[in-house]
N, C-alpha and C. Protein backbone atom coordinates (compact mmCIF):
# COMPACT_ATOMS: atom_id res chain seq x y z
N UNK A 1 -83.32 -31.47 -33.91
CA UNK A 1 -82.26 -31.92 -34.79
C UNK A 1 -81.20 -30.82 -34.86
N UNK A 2 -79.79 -30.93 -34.93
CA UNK A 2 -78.85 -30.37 -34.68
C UNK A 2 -77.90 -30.63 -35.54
N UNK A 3 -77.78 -30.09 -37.26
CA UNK A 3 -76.82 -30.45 -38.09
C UNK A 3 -75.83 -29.48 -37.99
N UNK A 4 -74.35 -29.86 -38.07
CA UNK A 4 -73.31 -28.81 -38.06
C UNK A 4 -73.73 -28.63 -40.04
N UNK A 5 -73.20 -27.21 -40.56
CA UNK A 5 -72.92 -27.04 -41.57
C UNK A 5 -71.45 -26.19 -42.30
N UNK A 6 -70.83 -26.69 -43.21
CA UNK A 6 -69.34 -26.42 -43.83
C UNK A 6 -69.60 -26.52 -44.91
N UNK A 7 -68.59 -26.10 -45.84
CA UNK A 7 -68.79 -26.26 -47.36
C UNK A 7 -67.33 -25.42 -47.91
N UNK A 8 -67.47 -25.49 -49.03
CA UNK A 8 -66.18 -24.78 -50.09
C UNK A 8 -65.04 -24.66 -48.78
N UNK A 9 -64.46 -26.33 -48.67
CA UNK A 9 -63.04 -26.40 -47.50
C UNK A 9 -61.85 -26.53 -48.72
N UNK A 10 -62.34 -26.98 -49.71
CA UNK A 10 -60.94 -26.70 -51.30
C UNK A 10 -59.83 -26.99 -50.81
N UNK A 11 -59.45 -28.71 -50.11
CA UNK A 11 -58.49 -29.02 -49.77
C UNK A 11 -57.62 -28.32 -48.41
N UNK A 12 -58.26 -27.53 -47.66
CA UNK A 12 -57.50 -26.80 -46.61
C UNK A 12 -57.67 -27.90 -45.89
N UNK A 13 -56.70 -28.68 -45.59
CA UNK A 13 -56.82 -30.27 -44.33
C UNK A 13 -56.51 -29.49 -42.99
N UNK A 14 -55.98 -28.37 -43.03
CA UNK A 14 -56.07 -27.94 -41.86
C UNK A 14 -57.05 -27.27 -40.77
N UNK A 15 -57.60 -26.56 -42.16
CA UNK A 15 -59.02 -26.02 -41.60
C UNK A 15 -60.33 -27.10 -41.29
N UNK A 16 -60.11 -28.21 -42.08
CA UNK A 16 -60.80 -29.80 -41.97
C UNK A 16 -60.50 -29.81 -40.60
N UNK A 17 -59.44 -30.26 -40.31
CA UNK A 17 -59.40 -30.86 -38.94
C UNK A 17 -60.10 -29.97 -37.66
N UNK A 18 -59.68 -28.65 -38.11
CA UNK A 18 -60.31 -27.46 -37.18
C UNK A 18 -61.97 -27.72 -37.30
N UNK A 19 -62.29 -27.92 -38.64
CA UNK A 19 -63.68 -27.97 -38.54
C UNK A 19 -64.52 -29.29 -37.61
N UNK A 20 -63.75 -30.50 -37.88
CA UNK A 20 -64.31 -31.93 -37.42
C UNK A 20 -64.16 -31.53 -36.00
N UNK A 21 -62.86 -30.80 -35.41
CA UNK A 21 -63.03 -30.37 -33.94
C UNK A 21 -64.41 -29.57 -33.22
N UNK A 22 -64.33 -28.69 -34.17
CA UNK A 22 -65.49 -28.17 -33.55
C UNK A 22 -66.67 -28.66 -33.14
N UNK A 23 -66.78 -29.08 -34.87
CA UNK A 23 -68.51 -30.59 -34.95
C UNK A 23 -68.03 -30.81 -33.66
N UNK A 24 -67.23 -31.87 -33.40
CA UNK A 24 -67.04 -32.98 -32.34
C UNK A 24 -67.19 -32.37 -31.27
N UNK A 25 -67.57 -30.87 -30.89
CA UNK A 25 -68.06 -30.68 -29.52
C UNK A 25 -68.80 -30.08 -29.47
N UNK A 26 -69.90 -30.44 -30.06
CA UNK A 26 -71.10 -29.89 -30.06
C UNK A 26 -72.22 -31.13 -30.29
N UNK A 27 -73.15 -31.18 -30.15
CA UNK A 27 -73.95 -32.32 -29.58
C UNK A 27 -74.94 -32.52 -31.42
N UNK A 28 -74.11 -32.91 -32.38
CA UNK A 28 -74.60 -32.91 -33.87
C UNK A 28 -75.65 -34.25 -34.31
N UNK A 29 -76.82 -34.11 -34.91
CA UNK A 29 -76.88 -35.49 -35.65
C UNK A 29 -76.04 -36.34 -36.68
N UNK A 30 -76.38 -34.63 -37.12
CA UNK A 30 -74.52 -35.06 -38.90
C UNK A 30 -74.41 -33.82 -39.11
N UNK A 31 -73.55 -33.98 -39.94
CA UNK A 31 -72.83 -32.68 -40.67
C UNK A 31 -73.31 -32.76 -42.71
N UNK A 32 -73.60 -31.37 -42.65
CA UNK A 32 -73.87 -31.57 -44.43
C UNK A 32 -72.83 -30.25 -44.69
N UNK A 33 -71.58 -30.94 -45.63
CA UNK A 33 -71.05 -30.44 -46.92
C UNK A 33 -71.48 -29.98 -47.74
N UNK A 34 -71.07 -28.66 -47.96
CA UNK A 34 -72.03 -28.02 -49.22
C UNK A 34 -71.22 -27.83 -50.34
N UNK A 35 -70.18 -28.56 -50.59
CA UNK A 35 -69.18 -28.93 -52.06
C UNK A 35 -68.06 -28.00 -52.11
N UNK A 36 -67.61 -28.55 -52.92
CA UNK A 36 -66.23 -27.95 -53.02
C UNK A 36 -64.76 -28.75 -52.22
N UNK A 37 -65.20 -30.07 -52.13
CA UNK A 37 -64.30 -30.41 -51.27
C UNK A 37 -63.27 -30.67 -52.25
N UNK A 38 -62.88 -30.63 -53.52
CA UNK A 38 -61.88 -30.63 -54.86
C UNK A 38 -61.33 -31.74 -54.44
N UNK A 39 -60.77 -32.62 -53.71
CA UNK A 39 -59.72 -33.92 -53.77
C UNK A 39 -60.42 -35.51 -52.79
N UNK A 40 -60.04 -36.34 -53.49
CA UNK A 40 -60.94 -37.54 -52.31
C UNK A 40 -59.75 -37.14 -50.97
N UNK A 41 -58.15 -36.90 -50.94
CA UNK A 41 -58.02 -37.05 -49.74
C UNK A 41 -59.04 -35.68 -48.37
N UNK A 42 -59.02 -34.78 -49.18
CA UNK A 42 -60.31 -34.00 -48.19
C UNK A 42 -60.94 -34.71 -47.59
N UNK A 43 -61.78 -35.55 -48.17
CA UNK A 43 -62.58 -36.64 -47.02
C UNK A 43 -61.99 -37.65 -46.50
N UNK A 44 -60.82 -37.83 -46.82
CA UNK A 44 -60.42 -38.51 -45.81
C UNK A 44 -60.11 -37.98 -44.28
N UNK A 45 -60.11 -36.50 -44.66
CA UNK A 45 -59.47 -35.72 -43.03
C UNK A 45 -60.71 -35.25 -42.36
N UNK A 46 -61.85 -36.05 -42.90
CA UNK A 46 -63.10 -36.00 -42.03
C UNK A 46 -63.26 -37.21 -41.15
N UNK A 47 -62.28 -38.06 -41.46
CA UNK A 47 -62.18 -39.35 -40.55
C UNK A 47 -62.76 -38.88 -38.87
N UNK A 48 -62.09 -37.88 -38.79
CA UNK A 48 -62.17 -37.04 -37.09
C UNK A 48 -63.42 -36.87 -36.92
N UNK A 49 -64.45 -36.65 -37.77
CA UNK A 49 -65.71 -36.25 -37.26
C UNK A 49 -66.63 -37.44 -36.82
N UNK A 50 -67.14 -36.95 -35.24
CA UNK A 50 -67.79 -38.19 -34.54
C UNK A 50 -69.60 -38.67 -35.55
N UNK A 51 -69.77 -37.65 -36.08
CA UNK A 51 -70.97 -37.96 -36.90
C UNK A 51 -71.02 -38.37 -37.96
N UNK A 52 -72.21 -38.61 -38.98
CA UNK A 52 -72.12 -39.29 -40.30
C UNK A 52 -71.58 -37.72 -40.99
N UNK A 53 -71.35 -37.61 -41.94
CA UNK A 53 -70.89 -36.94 -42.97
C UNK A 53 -71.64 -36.75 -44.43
N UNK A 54 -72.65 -36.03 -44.69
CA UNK A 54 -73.33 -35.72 -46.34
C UNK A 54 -73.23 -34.75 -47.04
N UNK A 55 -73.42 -34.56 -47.92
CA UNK A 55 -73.09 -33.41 -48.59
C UNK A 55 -73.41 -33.43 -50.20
N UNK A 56 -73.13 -32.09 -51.05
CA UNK A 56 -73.73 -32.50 -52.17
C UNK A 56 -71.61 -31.88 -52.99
N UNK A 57 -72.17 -32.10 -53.86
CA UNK A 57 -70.75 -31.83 -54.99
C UNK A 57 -70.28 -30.66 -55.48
N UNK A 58 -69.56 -29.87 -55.31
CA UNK A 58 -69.44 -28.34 -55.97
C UNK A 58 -69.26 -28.52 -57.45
N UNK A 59 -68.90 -27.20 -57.97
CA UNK A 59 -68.14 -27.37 -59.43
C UNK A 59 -66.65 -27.37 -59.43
N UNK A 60 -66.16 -27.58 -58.29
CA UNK A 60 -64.66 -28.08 -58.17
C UNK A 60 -64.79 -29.29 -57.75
N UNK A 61 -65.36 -29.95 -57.79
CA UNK A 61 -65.09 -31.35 -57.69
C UNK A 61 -65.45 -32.14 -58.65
N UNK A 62 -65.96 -31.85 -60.04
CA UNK A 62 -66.61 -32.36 -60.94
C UNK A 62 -65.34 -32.97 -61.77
N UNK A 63 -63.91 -32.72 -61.45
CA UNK A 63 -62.70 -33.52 -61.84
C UNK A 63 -62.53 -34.26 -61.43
N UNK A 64 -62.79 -34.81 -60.26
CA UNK A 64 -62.33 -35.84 -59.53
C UNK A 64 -63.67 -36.22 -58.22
N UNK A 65 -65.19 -36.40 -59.35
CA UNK A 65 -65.70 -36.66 -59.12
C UNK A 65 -66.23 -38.31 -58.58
N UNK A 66 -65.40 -39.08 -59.71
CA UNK A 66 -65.59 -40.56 -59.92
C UNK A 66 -64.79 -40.75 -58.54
N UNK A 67 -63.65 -40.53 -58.55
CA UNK A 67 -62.87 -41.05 -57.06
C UNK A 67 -63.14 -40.47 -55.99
N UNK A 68 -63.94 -39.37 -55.70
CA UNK A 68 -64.69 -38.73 -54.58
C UNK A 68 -65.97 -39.62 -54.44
N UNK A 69 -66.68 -39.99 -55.03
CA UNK A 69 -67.65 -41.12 -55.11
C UNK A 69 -66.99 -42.13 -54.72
N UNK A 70 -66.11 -42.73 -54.76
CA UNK A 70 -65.41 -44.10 -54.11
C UNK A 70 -65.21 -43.83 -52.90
N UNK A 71 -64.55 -42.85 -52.71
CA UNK A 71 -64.21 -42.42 -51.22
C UNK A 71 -65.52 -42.46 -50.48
N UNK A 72 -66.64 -41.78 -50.96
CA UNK A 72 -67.60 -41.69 -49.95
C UNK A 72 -68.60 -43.24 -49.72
N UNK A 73 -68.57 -43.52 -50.70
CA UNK A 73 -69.17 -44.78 -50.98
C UNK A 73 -68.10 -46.29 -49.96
N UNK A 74 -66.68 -46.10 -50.06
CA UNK A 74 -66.05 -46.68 -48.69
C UNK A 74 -66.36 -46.21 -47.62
N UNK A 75 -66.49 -44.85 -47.10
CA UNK A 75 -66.52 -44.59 -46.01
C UNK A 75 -68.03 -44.37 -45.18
N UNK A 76 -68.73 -44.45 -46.10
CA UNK A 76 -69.87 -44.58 -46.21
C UNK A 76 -70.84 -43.05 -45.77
N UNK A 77 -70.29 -42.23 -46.45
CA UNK A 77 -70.45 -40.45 -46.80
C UNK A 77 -71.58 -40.50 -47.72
N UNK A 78 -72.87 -39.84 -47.90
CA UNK A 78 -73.89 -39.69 -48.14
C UNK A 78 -73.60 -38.60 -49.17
N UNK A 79 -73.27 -38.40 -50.09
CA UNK A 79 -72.73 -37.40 -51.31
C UNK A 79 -73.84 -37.33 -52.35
N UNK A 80 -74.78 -36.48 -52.84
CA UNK A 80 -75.16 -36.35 -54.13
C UNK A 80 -75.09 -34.77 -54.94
N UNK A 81 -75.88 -34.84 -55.94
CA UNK A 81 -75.61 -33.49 -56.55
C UNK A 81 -76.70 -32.60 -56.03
N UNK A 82 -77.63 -33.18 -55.56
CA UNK A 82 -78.87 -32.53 -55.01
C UNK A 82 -79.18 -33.55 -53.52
N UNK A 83 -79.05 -32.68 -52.30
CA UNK A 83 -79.75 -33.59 -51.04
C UNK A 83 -80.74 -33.26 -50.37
N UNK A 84 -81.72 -34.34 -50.52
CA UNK A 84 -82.94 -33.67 -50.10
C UNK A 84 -83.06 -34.52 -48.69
N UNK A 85 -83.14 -34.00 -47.27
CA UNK A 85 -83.32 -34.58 -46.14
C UNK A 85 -84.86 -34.02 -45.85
N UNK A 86 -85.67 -35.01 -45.17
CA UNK A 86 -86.91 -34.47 -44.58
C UNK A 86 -86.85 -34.31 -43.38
N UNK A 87 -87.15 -33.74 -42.95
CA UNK A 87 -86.62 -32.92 -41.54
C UNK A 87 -88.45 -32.60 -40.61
N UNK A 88 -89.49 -33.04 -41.26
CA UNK A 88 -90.53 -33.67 -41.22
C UNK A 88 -91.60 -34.22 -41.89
N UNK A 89 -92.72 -34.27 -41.23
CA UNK A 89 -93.69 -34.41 -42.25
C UNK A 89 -94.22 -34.04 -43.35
N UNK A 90 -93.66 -33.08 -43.29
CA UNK A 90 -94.17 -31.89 -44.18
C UNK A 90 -93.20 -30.91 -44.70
N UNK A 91 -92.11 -31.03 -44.06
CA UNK A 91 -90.85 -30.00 -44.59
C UNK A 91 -89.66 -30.82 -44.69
N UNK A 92 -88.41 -30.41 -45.87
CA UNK A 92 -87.07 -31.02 -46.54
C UNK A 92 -86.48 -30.18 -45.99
N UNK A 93 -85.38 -30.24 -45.89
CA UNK A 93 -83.93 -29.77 -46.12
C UNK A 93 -83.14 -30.06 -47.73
N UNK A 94 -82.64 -28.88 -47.95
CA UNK A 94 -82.77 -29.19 -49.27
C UNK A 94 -80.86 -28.80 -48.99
N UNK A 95 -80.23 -29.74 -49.73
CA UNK A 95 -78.33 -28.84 -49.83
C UNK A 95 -78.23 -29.09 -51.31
N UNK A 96 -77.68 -27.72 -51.97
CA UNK A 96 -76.99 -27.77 -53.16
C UNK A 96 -75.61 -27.17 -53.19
N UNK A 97 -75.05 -26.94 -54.09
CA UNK A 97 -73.91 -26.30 -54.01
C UNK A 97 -74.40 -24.91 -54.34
N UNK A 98 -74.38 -24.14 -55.70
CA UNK A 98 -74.69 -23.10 -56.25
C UNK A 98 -76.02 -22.73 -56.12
N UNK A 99 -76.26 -21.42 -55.47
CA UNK A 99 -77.58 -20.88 -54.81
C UNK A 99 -78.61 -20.65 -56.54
N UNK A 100 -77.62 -20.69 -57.63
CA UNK A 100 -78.14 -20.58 -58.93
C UNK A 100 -78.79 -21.46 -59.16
N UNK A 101 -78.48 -22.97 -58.72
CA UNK A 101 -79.42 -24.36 -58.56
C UNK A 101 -80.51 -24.61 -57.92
N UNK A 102 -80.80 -23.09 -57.26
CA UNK A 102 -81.91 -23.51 -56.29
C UNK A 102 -83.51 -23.76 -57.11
N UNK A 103 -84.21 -24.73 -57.01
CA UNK A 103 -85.39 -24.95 -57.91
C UNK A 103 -86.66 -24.44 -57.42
N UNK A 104 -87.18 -24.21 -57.72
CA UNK A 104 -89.16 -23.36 -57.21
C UNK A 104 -89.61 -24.64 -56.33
N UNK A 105 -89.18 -25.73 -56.28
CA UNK A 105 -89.65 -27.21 -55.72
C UNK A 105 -89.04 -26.50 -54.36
N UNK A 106 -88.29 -26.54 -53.99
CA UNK A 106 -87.66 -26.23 -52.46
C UNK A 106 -88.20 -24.94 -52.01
N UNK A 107 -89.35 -24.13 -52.29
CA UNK A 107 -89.22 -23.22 -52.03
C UNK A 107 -90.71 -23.50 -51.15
N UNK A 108 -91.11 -23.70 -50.08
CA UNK A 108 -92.28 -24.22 -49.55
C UNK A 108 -92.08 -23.44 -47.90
N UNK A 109 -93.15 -23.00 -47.37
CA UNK A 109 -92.37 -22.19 -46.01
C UNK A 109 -92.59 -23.43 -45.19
N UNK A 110 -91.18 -23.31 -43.97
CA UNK A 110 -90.82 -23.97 -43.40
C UNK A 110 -89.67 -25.08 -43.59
N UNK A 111 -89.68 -24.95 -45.31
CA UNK A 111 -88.29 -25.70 -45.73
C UNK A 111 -87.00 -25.06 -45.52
N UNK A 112 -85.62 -26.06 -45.48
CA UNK A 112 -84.92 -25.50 -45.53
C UNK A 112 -83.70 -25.39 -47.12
N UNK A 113 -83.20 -24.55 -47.31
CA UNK A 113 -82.13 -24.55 -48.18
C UNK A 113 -80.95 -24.15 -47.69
N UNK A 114 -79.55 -25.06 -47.76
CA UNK A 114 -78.18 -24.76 -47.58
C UNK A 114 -77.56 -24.65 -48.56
N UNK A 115 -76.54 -23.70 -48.85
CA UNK A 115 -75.83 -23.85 -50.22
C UNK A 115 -74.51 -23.17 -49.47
N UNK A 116 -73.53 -23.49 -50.38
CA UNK A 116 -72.09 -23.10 -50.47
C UNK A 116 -71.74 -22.13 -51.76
N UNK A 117 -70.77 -22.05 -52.19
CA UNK A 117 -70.10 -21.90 -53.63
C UNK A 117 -69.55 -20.44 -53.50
N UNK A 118 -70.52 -19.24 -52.80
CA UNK A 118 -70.10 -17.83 -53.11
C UNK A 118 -68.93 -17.63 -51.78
N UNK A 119 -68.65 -18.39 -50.71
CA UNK A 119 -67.92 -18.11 -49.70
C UNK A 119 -68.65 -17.32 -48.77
N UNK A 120 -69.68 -16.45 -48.97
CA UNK A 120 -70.06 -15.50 -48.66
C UNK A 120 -71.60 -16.39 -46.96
N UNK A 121 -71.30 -15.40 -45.99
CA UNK A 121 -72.41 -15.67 -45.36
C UNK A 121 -73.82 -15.59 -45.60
N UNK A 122 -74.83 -16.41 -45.27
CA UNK A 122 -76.12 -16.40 -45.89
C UNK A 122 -77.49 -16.31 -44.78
N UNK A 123 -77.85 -15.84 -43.85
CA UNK A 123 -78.89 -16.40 -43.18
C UNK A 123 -80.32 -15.57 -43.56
N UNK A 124 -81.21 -16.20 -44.02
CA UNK A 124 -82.12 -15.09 -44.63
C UNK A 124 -83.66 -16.41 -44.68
N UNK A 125 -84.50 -15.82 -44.41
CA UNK A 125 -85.76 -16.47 -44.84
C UNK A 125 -86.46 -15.37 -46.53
N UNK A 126 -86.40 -16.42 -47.76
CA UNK A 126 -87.28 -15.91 -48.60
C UNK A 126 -88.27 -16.79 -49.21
N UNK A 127 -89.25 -16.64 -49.55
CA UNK A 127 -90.60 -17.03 -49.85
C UNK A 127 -90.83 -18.01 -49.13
N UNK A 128 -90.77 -17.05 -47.96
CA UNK A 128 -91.25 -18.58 -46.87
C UNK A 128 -90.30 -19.72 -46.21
N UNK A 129 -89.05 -19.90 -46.97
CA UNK A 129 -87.92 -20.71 -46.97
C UNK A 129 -86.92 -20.45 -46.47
N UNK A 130 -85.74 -20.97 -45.17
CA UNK A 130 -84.88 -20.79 -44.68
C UNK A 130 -83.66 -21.14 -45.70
N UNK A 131 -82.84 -20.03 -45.47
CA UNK A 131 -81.34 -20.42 -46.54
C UNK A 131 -80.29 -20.10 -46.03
N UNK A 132 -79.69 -20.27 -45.98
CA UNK A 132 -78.11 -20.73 -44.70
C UNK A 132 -77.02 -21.07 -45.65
N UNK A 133 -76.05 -20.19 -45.45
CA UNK A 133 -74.94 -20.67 -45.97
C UNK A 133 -73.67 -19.99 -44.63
N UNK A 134 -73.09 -20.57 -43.80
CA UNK A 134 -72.22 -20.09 -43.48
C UNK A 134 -70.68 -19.32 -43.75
N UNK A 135 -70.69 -19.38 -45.16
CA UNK A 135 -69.74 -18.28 -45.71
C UNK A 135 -68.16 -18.98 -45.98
N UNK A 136 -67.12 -18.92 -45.47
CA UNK A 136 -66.12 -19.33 -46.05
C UNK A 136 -65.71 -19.93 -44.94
N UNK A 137 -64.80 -21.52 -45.67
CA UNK A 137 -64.63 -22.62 -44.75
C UNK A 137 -63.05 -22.81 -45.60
N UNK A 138 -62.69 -21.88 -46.82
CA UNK A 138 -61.15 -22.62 -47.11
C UNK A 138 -60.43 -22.49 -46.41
N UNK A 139 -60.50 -20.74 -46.26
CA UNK A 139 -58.66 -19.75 -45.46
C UNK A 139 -58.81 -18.83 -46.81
N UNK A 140 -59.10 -18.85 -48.18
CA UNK A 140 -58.77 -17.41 -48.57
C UNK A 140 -59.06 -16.31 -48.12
N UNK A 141 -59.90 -16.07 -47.42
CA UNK A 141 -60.23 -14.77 -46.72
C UNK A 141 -59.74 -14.52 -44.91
N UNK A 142 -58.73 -14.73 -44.92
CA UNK A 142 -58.33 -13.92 -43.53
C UNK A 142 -58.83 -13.85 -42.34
N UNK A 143 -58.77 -14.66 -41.41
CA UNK A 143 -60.28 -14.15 -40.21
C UNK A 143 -61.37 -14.37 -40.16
N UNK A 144 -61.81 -14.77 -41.54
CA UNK A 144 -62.88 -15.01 -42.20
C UNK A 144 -63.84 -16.89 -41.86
N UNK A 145 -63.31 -17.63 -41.62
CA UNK A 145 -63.32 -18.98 -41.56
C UNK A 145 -64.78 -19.37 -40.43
N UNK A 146 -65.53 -19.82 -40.87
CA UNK A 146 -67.12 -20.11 -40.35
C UNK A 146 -67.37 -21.11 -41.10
N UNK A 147 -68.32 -22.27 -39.91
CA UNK A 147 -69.07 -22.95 -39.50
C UNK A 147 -70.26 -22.43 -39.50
N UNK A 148 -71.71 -23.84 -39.37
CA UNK A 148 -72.70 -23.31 -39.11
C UNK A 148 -73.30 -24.40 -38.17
N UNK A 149 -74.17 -24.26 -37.25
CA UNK A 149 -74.95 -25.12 -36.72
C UNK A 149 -76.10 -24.68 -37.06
N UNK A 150 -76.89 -25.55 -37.43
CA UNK A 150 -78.40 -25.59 -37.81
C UNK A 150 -79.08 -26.14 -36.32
N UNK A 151 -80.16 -25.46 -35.92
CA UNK A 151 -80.74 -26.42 -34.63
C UNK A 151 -82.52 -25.97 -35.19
N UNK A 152 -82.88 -27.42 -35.42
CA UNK A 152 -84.47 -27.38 -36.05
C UNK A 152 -85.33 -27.83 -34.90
N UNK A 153 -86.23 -27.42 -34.53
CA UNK A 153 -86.83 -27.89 -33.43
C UNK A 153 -88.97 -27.58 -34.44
N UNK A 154 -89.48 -28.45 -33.54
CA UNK A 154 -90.96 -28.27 -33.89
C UNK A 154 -91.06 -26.81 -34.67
N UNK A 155 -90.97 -25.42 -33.88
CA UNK A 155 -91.29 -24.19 -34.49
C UNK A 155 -90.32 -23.18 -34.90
N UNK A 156 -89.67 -23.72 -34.90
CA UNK A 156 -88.11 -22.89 -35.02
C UNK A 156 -87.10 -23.10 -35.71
N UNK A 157 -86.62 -22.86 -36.81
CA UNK A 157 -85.11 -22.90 -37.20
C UNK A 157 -84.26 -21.61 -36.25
N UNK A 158 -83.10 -21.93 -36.28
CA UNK A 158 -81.86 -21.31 -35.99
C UNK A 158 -80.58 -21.68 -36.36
N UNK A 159 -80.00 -20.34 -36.84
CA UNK A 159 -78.33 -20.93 -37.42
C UNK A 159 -77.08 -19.97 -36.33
N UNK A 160 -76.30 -21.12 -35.90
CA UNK A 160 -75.20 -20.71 -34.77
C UNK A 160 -74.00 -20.22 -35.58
N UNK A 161 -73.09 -19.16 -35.88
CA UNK A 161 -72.00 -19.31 -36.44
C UNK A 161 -70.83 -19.55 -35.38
N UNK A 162 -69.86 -20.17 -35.63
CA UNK A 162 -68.61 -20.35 -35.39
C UNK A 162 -67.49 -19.83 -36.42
N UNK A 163 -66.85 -19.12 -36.25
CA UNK A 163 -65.35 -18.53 -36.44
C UNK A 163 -64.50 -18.94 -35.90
N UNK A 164 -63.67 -19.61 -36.16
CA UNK A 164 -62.54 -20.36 -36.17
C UNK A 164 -61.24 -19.70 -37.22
């Protein structure tokens, strides 16, 4: 399994489009949003991406939450406040926004956790648990601008960065 990962894009449609480019050449199941997308037109400039689209909600989007829910719910975007994907028999994928949300439930070895919110890069295994955050996806930081590919296979996690 091969998920691209993005998060805290806070309306940059430009860096959106840069991002759906990338997804789109790389061989993805989907892509998971890790919040912060602040406006429904943001998802609309995911139109470009050849995969499904999920993600969970930041605390900038909790204004214009109700019409970000319409949007995804037309376009048919997989959005909650907590996403739990099983990724097997025995292990989730867990996406939240704030790494402060993370619950003792997700913490099982071999699971995974994605989060957004600090901008900051994340790749680290603790108590057993993979946690991934690829770092900043708006443009406030300069040079700074990363993607993540997740590639899960039987014994292995791995996270790819892209800089863009």
């Amino acid at each position: 399994m091969r998920i691209g990962l993005t998060g805290d894009t806070h309306n940059n449609l430009k860096n959106v489009a840069k991002i759906c480019d990338i997804f789109n050449c790389h061989n993805l199941d989907f892509v998971i949003h890790t919040g912060d997308i602040s406006l429904p037109k943001t998802l609309y400039a995911f139109d470009k991406l050849g995969v499904p689209l999920k993600g969970v909600f930041g605390n900038n989007d909790q204004g214009d939450k109700e019409d970000l829910i319409k949007v995804c719910q037309k376009k048919g975007f997989l959005f909650e406040d907590i996403l739990e994907i099983e990724i097997s028999n025995e292990n989730s994928l867990f996406a939240i926004h704030d790494p402060g949300d993370i619950e003792d439930r997700f913490y099982k070895s071999g699971n995974i956790i994605v989060h957004g919110h600090t901008h900051r890069f994340r790749n680290e295994i603790y108590r057993n648990t993979y946690i991934f955050n690829p770092g900043e996806c708006a443009g406030f930081i300069k040079d700074m601008n990363n993607v993540g590919i997740l590639s899960i296979s039987e014994n292995d996690v791995e996270m790819e960065i892209i800089k863009f």
